[in-house]
N, C-alpha and C. Protein backbone atom coordinates (compact mmCIF):
# COMPACT_ATOMS: atom_id res chain seq x y z
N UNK A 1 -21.89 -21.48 -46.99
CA UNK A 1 -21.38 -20.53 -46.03
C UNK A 1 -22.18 -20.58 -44.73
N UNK A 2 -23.67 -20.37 -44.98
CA UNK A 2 -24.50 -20.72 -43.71
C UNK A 2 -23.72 -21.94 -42.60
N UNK A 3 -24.09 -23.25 -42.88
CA UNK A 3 -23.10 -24.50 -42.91
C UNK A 3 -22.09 -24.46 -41.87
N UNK A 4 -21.21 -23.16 -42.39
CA UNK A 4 -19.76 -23.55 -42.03
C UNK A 4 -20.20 -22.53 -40.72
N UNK A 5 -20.22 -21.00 -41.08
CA UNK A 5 -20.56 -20.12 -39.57
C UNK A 5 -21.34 -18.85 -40.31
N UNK A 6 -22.81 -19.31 -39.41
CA UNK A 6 -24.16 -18.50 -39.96
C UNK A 6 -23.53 -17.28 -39.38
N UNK A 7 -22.99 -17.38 -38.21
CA UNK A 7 -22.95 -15.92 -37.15
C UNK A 7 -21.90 -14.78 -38.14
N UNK A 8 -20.68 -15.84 -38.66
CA UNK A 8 -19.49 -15.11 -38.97
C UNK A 8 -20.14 -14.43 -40.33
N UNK A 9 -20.78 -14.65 -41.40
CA UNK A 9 -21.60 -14.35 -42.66
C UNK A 9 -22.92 -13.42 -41.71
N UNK A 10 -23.37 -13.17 -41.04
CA UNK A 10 -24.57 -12.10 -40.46
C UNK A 10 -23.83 -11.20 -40.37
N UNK A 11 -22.22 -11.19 -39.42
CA UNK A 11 -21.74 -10.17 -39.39
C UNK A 11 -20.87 -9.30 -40.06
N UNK A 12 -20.65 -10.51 -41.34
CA UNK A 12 -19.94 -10.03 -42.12
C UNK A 12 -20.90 -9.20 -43.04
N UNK A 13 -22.42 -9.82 -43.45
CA UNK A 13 -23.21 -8.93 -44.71
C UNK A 13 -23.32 -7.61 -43.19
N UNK A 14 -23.64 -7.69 -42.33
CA UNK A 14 -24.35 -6.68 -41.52
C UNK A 14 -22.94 -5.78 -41.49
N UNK A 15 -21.74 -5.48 -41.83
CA UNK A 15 -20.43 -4.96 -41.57
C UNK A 15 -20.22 -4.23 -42.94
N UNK A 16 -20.47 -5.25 -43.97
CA UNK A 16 -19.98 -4.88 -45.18
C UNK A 16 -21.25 -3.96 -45.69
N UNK A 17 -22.90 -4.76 -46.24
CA UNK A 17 -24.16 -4.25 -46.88
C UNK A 17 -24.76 -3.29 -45.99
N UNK A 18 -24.75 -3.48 -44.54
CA UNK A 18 -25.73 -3.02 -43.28
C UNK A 18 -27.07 -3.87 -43.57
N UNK A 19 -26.93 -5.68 -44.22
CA UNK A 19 -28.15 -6.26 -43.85
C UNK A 19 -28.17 -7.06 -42.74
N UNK A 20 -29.26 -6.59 -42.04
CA UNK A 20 -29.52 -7.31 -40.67
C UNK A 20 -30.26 -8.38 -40.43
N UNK A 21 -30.38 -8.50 -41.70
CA UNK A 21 -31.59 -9.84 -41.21
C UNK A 21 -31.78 -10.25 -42.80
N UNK A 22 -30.93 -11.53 -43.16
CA UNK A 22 -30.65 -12.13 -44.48
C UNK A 22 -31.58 -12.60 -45.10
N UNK A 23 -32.38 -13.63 -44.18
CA UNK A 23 -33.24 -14.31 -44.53
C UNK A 23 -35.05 -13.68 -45.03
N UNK A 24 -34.51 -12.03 -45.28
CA UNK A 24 -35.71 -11.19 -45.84
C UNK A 24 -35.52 -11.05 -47.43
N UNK A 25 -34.24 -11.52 -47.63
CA UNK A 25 -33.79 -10.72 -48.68
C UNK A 25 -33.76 -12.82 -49.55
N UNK A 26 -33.97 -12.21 -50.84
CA UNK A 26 -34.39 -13.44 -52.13
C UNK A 26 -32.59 -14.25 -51.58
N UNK A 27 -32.48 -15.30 -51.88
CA UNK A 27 -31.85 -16.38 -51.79
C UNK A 27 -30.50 -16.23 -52.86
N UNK A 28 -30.58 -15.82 -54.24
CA UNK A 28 -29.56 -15.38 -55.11
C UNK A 28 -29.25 -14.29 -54.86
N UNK A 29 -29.66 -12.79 -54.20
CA UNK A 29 -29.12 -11.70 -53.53
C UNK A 29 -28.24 -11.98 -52.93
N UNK A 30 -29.07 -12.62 -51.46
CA UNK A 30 -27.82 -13.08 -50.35
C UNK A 30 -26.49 -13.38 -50.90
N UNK A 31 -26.17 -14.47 -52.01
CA UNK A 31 -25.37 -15.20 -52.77
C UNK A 31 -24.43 -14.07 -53.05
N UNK A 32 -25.09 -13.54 -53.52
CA UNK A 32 -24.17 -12.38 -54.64
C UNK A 32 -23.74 -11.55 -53.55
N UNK A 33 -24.18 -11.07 -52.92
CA UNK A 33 -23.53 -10.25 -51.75
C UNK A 33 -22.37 -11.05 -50.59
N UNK A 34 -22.62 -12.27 -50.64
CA UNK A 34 -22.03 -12.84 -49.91
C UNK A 34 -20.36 -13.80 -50.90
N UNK A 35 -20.47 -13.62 -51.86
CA UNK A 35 -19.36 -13.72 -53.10
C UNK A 35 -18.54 -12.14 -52.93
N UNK A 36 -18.99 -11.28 -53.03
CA UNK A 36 -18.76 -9.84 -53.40
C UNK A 36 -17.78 -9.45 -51.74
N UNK A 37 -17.46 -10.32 -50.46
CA UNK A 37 -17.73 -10.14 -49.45
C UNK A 37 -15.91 -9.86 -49.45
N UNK A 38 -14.98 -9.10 -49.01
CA UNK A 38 -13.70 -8.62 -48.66
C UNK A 38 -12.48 -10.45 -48.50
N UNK A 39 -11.74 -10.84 -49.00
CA UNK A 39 -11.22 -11.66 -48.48
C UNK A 39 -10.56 -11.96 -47.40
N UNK A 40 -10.21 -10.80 -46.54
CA UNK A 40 -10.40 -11.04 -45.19
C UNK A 40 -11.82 -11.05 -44.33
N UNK A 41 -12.55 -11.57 -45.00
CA UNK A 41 -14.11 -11.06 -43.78
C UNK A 41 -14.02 -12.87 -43.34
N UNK A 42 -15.12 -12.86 -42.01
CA UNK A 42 -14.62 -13.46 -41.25
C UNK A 42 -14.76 -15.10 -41.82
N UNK A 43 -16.24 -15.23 -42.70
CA UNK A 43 -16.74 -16.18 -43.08
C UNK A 43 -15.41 -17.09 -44.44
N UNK A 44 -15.38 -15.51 -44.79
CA UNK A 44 -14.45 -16.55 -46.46
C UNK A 44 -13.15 -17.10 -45.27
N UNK A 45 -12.61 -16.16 -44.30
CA UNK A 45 -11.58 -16.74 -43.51
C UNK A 45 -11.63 -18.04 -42.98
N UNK A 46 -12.92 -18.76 -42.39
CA UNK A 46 -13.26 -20.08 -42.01
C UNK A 46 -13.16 -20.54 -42.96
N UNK A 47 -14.37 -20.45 -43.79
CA UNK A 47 -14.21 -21.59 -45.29
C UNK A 47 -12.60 -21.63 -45.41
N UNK A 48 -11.55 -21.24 -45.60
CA UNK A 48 -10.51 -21.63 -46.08
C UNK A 48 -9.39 -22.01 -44.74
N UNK A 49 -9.88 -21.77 -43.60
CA UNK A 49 -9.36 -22.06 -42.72
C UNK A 49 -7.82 -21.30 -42.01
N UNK A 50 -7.88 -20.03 -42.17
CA UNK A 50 -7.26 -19.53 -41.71
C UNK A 50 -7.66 -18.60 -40.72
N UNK A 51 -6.41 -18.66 -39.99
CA UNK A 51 -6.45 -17.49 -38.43
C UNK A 51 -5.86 -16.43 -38.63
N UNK A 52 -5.42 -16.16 -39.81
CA UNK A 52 -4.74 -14.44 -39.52
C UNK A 52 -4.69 -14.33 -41.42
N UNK A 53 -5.34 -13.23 -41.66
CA UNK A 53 -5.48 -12.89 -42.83
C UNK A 53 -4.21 -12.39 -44.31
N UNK A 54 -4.21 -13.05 -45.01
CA UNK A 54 -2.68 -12.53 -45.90
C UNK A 54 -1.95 -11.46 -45.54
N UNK A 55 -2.93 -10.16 -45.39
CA UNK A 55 -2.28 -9.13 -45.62
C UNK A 55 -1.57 -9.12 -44.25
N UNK A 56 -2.07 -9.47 -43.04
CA UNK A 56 -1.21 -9.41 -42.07
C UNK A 56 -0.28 -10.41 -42.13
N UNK A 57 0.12 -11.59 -42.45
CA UNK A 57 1.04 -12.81 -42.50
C UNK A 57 2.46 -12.16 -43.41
N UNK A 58 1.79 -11.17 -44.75
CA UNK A 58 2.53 -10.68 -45.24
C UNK A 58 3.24 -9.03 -44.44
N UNK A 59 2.40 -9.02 -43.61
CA UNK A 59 3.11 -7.73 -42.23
C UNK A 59 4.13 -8.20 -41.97
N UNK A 60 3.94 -9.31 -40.85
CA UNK A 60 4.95 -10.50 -40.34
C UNK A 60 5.94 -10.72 -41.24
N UNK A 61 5.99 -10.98 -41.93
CA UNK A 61 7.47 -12.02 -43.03
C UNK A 61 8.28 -10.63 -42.88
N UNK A 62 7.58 -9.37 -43.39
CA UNK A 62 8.13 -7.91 -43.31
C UNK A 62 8.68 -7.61 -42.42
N UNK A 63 8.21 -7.49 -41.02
CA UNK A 63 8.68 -7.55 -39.62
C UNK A 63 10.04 -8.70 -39.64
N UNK A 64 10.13 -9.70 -39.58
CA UNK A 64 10.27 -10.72 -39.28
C UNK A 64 11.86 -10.66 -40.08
N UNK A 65 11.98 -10.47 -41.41
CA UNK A 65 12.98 -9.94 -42.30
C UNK A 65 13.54 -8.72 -41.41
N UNK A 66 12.98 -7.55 -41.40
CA UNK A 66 13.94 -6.54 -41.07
C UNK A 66 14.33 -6.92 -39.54
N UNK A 67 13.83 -8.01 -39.10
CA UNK A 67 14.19 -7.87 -37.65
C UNK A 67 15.60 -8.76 -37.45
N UNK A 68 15.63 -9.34 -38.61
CA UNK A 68 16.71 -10.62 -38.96
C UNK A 68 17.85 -9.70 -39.18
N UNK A 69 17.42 -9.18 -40.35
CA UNK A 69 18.87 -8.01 -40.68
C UNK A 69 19.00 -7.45 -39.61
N UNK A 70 18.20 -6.61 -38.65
CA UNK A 70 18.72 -5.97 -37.67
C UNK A 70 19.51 -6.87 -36.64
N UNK A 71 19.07 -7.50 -36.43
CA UNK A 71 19.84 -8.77 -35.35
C UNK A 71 21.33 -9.28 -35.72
N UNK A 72 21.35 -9.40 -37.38
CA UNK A 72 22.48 -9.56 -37.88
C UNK A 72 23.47 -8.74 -37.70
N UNK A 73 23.01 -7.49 -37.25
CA UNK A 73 24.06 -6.23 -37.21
C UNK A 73 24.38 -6.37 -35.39
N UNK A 74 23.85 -7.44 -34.86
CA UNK A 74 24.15 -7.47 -33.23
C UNK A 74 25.68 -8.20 -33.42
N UNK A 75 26.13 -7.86 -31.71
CA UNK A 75 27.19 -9.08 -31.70
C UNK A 75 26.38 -10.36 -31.52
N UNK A 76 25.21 -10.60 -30.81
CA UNK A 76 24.95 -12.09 -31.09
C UNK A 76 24.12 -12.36 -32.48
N UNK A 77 24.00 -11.63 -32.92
CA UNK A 77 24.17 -12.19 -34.39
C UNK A 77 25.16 -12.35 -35.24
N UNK A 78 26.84 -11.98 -34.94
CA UNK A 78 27.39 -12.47 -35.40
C UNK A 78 27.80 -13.42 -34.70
N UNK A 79 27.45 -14.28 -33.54
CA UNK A 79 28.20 -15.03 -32.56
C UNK A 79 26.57 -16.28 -32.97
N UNK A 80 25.57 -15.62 -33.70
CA UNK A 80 24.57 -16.68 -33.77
C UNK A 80 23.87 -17.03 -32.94
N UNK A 81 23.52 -16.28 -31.83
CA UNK A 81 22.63 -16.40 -30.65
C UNK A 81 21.50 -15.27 -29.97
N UNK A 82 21.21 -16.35 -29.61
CA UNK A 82 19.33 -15.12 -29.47
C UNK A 82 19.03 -14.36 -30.57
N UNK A 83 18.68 -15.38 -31.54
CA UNK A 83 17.73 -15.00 -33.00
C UNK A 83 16.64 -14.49 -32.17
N UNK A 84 16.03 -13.52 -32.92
CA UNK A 84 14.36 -13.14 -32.72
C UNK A 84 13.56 -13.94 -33.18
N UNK A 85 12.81 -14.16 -32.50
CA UNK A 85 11.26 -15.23 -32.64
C UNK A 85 10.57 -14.62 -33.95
N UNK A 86 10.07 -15.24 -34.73
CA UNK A 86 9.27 -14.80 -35.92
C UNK A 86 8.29 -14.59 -35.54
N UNK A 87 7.34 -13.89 -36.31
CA UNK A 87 6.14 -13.49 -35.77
C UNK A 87 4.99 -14.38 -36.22
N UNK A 88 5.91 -14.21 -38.13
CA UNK A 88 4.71 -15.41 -38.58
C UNK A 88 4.36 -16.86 -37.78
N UNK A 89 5.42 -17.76 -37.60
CA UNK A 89 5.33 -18.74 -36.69
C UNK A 89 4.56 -19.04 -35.49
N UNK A 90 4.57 -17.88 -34.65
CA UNK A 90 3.86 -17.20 -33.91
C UNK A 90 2.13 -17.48 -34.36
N UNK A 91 2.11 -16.27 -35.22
CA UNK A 91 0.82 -16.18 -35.76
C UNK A 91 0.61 -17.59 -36.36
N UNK A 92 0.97 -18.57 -36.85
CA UNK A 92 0.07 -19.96 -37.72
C UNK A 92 0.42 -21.19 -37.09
N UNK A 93 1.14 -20.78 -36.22
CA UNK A 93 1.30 -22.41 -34.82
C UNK A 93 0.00 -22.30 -34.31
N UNK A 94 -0.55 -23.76 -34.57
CA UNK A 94 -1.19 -24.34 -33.79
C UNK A 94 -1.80 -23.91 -31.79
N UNK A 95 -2.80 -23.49 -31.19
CA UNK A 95 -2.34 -23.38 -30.13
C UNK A 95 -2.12 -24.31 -29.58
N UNK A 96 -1.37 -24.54 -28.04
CA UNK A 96 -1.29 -25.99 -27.60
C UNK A 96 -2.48 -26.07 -26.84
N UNK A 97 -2.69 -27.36 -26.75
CA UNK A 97 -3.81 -27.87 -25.83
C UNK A 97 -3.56 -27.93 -24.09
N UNK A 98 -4.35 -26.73 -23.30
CA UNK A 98 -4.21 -27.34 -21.97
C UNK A 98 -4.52 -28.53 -21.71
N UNK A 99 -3.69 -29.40 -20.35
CA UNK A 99 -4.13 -30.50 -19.88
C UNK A 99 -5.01 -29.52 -18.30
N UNK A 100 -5.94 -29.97 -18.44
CA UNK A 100 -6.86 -28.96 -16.89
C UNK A 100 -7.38 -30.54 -16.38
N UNK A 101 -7.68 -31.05 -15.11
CA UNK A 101 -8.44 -31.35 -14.40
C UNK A 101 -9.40 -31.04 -13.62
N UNK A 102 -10.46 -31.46 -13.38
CA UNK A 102 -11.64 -31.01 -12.49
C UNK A 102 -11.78 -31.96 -11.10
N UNK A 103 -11.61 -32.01 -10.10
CA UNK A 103 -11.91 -32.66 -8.85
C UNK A 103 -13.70 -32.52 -8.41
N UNK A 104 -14.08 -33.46 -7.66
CA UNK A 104 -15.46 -33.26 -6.68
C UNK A 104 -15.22 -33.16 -5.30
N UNK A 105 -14.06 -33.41 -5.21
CA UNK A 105 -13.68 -32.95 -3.67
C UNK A 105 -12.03 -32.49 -3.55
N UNK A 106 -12.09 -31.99 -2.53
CA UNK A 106 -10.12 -32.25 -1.87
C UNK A 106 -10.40 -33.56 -1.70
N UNK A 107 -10.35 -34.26 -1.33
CA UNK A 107 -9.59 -35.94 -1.19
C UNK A 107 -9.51 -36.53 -2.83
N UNK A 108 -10.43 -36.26 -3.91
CA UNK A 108 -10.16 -36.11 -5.60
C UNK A 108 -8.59 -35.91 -5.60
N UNK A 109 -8.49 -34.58 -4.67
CA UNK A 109 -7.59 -34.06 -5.69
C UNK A 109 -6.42 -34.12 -4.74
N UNK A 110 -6.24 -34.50 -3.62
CA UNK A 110 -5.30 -35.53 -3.12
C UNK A 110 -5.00 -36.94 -3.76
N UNK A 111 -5.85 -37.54 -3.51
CA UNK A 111 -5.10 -38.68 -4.42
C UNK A 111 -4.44 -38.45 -5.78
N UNK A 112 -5.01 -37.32 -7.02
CA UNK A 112 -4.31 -37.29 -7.73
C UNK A 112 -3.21 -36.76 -7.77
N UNK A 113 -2.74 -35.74 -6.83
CA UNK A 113 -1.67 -35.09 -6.70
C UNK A 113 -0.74 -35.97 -5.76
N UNK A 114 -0.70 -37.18 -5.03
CA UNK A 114 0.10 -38.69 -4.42
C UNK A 114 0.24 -39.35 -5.82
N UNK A 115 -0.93 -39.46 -6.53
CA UNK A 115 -0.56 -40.29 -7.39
C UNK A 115 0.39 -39.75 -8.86
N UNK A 116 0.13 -38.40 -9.10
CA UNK A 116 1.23 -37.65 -9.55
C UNK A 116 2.74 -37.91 -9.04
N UNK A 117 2.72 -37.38 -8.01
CA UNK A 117 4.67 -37.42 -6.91
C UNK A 117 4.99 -38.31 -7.19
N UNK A 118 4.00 -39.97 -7.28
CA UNK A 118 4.35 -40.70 -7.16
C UNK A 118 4.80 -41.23 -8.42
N UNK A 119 4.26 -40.88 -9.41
CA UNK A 119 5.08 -41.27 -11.23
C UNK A 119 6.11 -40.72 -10.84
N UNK A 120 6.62 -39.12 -10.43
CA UNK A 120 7.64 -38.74 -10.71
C UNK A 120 8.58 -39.18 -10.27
N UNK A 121 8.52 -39.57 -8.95
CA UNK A 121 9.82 -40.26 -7.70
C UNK A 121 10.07 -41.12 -8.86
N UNK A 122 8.92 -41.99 -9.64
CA UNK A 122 8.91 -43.45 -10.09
C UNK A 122 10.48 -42.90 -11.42
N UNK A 123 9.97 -42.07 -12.17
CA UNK A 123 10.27 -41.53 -12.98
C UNK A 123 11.88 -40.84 -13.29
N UNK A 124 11.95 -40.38 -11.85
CA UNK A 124 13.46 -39.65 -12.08
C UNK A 124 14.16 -40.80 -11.48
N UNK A 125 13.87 -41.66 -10.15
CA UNK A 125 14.97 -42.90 -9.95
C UNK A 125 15.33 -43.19 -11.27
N UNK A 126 14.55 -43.93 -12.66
CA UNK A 126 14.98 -44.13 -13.67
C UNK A 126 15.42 -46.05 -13.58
């Protein structure tokens, strides 16, 4: 657990026990307190690699269901248009990655913005 995130396990024993400082306390304590620890706390959440905890994912599906039936009772749900966005989906997509650039000057960032226009002109002629 240390390993994976020391910070997320400090704040989790310091949240859950009120210990502030782990490394006072015997080595099989820590253990046992840190087993004993909520399955949403933040550390067991890394180790298994999730971003939003069951009980809320299971909020979502809840939401997400009654919002379906309700939509179903629209006219564009009987016409099949403008479904509601799920929430879960939402919540366990991936975020996307910005593309950002950094320049050292305006003339940087002139040429890249000519040399940008210039794929695109390249691009939409086709």
């Amino acid at each position: 657990m240390i390993k994976i995130d020391e910070n997320a396990l400090i704040c989790d024993l310091a949240e859950t026990y009120h210990i502030y400082n782990y490394r006072q306390l015997p080595a099989d304590l820590v253990a046992v307190f840190s087993v004993g620890l909520r399955e949403n706390a933040r550390i067991k959440m890394a180790m298994s690699d999730q971003r939003v905890s069951l009980e809320t994912l299971l909020l979502a599906s809840i939401a997400d269901r009654v919002g379906i039936l309700a939509w179903q009772n629209t006219e564009d749900g009987h016409k099949g248009r403008n479904a509601p966005k799920e929430f879960v989906s939402i919540l366990t997509e991936e975020p996307k990655e910005r593309e950002e650039s950094v320049f050292k000057s305006g003339e940087d960032f002139e040429n890249a913005r000519a040399r940008i226009l210039k794929d695109l002109e390249v691009n939409n002629g086709n």
